[in-house]
Protein backbone atom coordinates (compact mmCIF):
# COMPACT_ATOMS: atom_id res chain seq x y z
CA UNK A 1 -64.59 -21.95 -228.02
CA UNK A 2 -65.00 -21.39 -231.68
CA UNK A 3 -62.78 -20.66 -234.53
CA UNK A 4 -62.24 -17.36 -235.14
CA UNK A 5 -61.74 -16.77 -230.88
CA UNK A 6 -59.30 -19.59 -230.92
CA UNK A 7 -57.48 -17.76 -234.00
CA UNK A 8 -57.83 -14.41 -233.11
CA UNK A 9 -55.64 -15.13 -229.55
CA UNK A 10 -53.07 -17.11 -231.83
CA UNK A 11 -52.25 -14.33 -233.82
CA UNK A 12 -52.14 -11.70 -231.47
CA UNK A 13 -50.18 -13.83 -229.25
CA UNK A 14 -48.14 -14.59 -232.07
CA UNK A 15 -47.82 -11.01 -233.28
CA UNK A 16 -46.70 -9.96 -229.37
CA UNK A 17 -44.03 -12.64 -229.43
CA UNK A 18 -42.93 -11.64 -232.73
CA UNK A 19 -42.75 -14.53 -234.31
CA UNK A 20 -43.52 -14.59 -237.84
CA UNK A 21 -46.29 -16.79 -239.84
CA UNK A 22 -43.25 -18.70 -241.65
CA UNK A 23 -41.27 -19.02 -238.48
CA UNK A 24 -44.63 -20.82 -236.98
CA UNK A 25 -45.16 -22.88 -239.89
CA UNK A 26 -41.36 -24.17 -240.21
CA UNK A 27 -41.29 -25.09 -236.61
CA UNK A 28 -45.22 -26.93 -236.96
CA UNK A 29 -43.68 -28.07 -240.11
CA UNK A 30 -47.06 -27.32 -242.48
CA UNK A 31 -47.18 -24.47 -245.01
CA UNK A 32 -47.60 -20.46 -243.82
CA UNK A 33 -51.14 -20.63 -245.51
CA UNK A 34 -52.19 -23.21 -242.52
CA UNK A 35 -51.10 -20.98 -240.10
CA UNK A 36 -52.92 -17.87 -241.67
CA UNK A 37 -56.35 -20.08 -242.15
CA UNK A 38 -55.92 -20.96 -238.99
CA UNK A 39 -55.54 -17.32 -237.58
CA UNK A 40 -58.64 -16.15 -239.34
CA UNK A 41 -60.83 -19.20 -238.09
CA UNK A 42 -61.49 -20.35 -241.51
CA UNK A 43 -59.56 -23.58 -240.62
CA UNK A 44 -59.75 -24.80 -237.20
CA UNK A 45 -56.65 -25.92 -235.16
CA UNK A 46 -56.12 -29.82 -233.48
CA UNK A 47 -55.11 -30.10 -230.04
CA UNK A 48 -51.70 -31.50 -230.86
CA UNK A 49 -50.94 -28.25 -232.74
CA UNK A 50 -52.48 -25.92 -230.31
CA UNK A 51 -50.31 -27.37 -227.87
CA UNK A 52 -47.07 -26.60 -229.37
CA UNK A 53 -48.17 -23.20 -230.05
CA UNK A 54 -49.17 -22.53 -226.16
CA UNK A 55 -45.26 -23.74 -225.56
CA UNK A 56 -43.92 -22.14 -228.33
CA UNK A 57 -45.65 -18.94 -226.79
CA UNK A 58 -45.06 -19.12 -223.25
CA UNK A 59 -48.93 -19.28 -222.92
CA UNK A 60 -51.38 -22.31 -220.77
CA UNK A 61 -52.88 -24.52 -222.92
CA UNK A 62 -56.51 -23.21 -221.32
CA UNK A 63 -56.27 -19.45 -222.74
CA UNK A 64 -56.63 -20.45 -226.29
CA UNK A 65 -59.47 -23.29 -225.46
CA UNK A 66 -61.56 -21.58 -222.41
CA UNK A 67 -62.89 -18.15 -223.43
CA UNK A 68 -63.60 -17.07 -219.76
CA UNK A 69 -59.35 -17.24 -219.24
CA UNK A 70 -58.51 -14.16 -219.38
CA UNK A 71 -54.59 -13.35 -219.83
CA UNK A 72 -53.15 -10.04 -219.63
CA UNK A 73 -49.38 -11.70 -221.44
CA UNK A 74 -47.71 -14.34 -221.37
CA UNK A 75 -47.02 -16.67 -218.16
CA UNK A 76 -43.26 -17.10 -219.25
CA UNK A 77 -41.56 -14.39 -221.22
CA UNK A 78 -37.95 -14.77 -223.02
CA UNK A 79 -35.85 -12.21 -224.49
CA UNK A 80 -34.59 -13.00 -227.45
CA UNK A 81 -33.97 -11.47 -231.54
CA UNK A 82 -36.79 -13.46 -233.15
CA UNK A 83 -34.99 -12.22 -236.43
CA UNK A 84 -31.67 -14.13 -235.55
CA UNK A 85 -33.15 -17.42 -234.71
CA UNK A 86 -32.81 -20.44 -236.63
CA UNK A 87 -35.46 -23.11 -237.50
CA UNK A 88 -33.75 -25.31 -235.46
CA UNK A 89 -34.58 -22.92 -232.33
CA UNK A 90 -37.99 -22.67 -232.01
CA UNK A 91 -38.74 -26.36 -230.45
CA UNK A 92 -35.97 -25.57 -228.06
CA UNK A 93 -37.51 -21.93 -226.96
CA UNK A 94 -41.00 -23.90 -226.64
CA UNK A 95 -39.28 -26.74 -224.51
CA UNK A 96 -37.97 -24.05 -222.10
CA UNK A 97 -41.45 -22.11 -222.05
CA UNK A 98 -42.96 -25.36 -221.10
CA UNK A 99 -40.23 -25.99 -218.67
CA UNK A 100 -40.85 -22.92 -217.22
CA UNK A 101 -44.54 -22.85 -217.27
CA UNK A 102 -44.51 -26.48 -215.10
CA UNK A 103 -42.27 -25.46 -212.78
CA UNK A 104 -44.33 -22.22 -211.80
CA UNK A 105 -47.00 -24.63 -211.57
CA UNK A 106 -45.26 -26.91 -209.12
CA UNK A 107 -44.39 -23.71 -207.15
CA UNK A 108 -47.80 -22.86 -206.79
CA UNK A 109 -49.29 -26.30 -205.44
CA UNK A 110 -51.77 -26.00 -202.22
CA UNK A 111 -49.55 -26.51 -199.35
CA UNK A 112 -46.27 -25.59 -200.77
């Protein structure tokens, strides 16, 4: 999938979460501007980071690298006051996406 795809479902993700361009930075620990170039497509993203940003967002891994997934929201949804949270938040909110996101896959094995 190219660039700008990639970074087009980041930020709208992002945006729908609403999470801020800082926030995401702080908790990838890189600069805002990163995140931004990466949003646009002018920069593209490495798997590592890509994959903390699926957690951090409650999204698969495969929406934001296979254009033919098509996702309607999130797989795992939290309420929470992104405004009130604290840098130190973030990884834990991504651990219990990810959590989350395995388990439903373990739920949904053939044969279970």
């Amino acid at each position: 999938m190219d660039n700008k795809i990639i970074g087009k479902r980041l930020r709208a993700v992002r945006e729908a979460t609403g999470f801020t361009q800082e926030q995401v930075a702080k908790y990838l620990d890189t600069k805002r501007e990163i995140i931004s170039y990466i949003e646009t497509g002018a920069r593209p993203v490495n798997t590592l980071m890509l994959r903390k940003l699926a957690d951090l967002y409650g999204y698969k891994f495969s929406y934001f690298v296979d254009e033919s997934v098509k996702e309607d929201g999130p797989q795992v949804s939290m309420a929470f006051r992104v405004s009130d949270l604290s840098d130190s938040d973030l990884p834990v909110i991504a651990q219990v996406k990810k959590i989350a996101l395995n388990l439903d896959s373990l739920y949904n094995l053939p044969g279970e």
